[in-house]
C-alpha atoms as a PDB file:
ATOM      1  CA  UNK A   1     209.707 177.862 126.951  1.00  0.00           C
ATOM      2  CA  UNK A   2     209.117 175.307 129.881  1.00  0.00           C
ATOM      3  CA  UNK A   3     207.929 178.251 132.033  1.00  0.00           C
ATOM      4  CA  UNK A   4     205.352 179.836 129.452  1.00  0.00           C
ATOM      5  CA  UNK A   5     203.760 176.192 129.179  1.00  0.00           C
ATOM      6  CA  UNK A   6     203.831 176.037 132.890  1.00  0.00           C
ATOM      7  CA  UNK A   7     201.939 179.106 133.288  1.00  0.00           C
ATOM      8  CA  UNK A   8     199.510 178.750 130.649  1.00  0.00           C
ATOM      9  CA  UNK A   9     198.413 175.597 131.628  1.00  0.00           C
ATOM     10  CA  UNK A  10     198.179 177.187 135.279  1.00  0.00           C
ATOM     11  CA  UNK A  11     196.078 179.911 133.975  1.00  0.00           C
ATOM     12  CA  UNK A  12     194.135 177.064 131.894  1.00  0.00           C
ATOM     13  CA  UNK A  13     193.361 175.319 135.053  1.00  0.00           C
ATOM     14  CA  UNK A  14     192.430 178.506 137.355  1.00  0.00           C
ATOM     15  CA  UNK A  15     190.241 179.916 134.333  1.00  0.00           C
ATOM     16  CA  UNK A  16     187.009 180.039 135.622  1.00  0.00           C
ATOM     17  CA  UNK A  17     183.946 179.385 133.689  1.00  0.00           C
ATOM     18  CA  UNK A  18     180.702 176.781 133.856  1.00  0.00           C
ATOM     19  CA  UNK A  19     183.265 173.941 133.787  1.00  0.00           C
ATOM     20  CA  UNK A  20     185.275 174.574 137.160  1.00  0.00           C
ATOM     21  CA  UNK A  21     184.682 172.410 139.950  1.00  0.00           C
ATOM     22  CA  UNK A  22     185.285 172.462 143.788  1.00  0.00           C
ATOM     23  CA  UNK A  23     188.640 170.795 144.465  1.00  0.00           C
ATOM     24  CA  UNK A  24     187.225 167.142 145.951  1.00  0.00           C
ATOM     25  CA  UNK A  25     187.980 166.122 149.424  1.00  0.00           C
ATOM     26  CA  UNK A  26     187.484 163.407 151.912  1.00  0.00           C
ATOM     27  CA  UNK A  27     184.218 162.249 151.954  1.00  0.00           C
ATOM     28  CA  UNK A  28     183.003 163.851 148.727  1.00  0.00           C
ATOM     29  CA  UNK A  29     181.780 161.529 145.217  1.00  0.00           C
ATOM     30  CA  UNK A  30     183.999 162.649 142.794  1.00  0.00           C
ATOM     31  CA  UNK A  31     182.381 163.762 139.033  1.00  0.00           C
ATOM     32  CA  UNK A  32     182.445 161.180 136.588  1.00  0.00           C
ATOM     33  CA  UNK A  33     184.373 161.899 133.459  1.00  0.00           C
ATOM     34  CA  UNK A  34     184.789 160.112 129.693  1.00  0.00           C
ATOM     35  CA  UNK A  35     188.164 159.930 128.936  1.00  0.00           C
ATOM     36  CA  UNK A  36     190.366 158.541 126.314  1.00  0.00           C
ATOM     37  CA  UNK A  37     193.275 156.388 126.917  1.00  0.00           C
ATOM     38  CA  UNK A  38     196.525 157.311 125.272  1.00  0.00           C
ATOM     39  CA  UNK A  39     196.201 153.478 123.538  1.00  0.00           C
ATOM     40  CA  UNK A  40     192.791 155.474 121.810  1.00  0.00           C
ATOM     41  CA  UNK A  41     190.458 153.235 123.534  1.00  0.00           C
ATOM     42  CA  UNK A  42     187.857 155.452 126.016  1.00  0.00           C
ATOM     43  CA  UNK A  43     187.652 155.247 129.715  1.00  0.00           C
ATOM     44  CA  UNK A  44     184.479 155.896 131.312  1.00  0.00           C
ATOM     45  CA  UNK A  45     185.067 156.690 135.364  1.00  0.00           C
ATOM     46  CA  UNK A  46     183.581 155.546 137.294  1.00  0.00           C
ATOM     47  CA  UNK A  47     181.525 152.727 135.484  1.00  0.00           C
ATOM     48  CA  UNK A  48     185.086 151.032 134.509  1.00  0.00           C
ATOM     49  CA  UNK A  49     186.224 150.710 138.406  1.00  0.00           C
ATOM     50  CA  UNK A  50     183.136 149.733 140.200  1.00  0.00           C
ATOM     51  CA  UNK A  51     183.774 147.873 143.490  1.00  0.00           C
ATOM     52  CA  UNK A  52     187.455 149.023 142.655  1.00  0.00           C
ATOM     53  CA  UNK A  53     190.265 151.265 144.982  1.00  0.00           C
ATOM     54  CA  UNK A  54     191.264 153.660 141.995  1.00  0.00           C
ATOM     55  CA  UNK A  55     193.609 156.562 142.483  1.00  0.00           C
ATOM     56  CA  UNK A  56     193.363 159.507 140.097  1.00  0.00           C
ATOM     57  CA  UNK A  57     196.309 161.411 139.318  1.00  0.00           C
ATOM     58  CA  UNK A  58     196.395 164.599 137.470  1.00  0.00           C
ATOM     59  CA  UNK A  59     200.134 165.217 136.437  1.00  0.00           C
ATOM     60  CA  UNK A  60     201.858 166.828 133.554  1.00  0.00           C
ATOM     61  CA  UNK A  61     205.497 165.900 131.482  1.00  0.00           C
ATOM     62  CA  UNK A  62     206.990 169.157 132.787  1.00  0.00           C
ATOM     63  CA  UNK A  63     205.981 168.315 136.753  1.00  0.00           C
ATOM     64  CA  UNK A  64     209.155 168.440 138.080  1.00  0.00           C
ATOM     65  CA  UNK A  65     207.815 165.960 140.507  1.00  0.00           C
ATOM     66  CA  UNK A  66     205.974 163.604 138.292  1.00  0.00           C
ATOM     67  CA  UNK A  67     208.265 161.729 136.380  1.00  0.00           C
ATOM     68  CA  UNK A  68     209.988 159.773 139.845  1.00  0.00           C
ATOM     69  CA  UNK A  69     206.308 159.634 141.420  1.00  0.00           C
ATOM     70  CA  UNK A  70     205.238 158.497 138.538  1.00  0.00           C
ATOM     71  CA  UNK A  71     207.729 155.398 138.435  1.00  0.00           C
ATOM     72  CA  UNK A  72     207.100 155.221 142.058  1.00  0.00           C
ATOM     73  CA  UNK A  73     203.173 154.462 141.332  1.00  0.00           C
ATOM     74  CA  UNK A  74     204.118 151.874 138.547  1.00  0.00           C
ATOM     75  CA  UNK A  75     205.882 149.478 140.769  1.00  0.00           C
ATOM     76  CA  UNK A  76     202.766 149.675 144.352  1.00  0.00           C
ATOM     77  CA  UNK A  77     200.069 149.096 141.272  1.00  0.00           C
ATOM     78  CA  UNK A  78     202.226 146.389 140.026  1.00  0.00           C
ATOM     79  CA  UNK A  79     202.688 144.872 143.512  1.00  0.00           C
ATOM     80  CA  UNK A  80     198.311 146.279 144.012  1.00  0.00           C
ATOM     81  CA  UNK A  81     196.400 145.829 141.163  1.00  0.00           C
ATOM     82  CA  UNK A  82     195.249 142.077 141.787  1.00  0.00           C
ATOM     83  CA  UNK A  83     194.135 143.341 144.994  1.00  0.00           C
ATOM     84  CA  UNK A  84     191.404 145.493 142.931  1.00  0.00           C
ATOM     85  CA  UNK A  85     193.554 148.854 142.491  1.00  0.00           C
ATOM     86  CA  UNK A  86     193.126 150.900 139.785  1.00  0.00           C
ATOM     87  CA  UNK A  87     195.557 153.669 138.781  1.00  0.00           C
ATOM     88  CA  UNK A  88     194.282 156.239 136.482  1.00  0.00           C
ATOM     89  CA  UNK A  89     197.212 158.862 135.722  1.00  0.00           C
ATOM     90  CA  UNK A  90     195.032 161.635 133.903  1.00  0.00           C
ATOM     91  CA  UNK A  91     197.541 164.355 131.997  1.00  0.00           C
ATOM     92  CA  UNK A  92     196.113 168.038 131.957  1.00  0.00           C
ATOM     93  CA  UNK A  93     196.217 169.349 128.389  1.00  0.00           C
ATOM     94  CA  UNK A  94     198.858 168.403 127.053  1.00  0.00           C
ATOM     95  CA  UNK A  95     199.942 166.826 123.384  1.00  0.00           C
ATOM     96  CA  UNK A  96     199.123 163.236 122.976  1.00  0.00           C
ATOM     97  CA  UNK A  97     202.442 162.927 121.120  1.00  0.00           C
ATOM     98  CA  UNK A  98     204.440 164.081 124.208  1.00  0.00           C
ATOM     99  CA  UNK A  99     202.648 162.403 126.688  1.00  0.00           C
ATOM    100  CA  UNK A 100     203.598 158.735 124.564  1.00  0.00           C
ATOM    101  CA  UNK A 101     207.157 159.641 124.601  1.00  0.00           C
ATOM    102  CA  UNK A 102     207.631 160.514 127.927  1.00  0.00           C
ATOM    103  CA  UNK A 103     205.167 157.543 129.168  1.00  0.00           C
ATOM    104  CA  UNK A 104     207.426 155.396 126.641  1.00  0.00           C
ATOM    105  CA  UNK A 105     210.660 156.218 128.802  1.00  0.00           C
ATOM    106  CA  UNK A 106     208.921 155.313 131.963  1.00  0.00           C
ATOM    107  CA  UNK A 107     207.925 152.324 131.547  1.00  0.00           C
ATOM    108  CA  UNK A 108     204.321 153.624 132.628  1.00  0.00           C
ATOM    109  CA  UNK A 109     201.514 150.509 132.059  1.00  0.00           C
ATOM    110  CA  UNK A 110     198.795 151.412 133.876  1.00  0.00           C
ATOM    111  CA  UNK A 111     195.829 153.855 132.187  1.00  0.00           C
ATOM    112  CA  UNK A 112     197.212 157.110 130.912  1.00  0.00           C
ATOM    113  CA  UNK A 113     194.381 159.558 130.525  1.00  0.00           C
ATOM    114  CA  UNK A 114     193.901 162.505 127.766  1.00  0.00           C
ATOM    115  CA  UNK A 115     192.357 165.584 129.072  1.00  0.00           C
ATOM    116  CA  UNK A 116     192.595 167.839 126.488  1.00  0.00           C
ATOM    117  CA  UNK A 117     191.822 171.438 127.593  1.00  0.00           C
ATOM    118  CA  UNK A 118     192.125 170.362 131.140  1.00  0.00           C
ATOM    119  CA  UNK A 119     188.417 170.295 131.107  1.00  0.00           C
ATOM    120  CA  UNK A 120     188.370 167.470 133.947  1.00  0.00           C
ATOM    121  CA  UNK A 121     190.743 168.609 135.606  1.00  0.00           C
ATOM    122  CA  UNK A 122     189.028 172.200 136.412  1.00  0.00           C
ATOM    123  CA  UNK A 123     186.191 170.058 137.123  1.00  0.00           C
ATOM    124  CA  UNK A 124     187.922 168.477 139.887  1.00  0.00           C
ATOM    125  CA  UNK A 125     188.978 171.674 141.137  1.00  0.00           C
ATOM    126  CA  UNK A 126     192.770 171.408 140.579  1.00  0.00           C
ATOM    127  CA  UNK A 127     194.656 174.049 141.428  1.00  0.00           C
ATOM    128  CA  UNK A 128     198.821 172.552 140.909  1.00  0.00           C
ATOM    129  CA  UNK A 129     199.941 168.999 139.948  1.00  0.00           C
ATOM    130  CA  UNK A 130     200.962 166.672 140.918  1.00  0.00           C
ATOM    131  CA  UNK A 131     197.369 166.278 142.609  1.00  0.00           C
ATOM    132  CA  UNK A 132     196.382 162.563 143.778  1.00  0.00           C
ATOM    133  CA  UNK A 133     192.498 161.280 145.155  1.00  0.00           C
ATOM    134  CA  UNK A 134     192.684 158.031 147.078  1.00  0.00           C
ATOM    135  CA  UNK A 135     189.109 156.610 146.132  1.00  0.00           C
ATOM    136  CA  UNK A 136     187.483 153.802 148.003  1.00  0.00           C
ATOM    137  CA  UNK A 137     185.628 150.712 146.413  1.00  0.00           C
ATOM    138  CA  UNK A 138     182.408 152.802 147.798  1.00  0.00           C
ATOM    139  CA  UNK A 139     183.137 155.513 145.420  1.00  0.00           C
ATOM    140  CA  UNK A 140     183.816 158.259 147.412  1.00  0.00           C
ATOM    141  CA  UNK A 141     187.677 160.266 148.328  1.00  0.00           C
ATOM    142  CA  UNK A 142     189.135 158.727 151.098  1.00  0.00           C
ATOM    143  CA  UNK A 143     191.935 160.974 150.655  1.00  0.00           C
ATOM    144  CA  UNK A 144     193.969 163.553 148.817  1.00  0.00           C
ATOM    145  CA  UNK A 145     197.595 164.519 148.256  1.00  0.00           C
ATOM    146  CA  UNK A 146     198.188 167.738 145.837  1.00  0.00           C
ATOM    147  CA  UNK A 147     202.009 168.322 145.655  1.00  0.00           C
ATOM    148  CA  UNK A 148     205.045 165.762 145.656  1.00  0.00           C
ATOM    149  CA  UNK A 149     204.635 162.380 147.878  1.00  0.00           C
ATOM    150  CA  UNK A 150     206.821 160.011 148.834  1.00  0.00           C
ATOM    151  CA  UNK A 151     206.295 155.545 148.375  1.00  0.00           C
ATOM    152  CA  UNK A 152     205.990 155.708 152.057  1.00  0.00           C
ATOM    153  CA  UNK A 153     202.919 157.941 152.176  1.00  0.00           C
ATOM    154  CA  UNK A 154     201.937 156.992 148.800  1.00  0.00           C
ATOM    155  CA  UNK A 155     201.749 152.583 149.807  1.00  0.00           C
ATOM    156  CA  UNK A 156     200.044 153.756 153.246  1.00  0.00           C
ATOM    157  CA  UNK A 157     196.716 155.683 151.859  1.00  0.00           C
ATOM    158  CA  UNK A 158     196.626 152.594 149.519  1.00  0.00           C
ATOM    159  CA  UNK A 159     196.949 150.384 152.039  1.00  0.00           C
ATOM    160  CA  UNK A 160     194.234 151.975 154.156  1.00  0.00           C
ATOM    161  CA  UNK A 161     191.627 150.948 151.806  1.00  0.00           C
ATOM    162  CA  UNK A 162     192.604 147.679 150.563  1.00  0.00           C
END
């Protein structure tokens, strides 16, 4: 069952169509997007992190990789966030229900994003998750990790821009 979510959500995010973006890279001003938060409030990127680092991070609760990374990020943006980090974990498609749970277990507190559809994340052009931007207080991708990462590479591309 894991593997036929797996590859429909895959085929979700390849599908092309008027909403699929070019995967962003360094240098590049990633789209804006409206989002809601899994507390139901609305996040609007990148009005609510101006003059903010913020790291986006598309993931999904069957990444095999996402649930340790994702404890990982938790304790640098505890240790970050007063230095003006931002952490916005943005889940491709999945059930709002599911995503609570498994956030629940983590002990996740920074802003979990609802993308139903995966409509933002085709229009960042992602192509597998985990995928990460580094984004610098100017707004643009300083860099960009798509796969598993470990705290050391994770804390040094944050560190970078702080």
């Amino acid at each position: 069952m894991k593997i036929i979510r797996l590859l429909a959500i895959l085929l979700a995010l390849a599908a092309c169509g008027e909403e699929s973006g070019k995967a962003s890279h360094v240098g590049d001003v990633p789209p804006p997007f409206k989002l809601a938060t899994l507390d139901g409030a609305t996040l609007d990127y990148p009005a609510a992190t101006i003059g903010k680092v913020v790291v986006v991070r598309f993931w999904a609760t069957w990444c095999p990789f996402c649930k340790d990374e994702m404890k990982m990020i938790q304790a640098v943006w505890s240790q970050s966030r007063a230095k003006g980090v931002e952490v916005l974990a943005v889940n491709a498609g999945q059930d709002k229900g599911d995503i609570a749970d498994f956030i629940a277990k983590l002990g996740v507190t920074y802003p979990v994003l609802l993308d139903p559809g995966s409509k933002t994340a085709r229009q960042y052009g992602v192509t597998g998750l985990p995928m990460t931007l580094f984004i610098g207080r100017d707004g643009k991708v300083k860099g960009r990790i798509l796969g598993e990462t470990d705290e050391a590479t994770f804390r040094r591309k944050l560190e970078e821009l702080l």
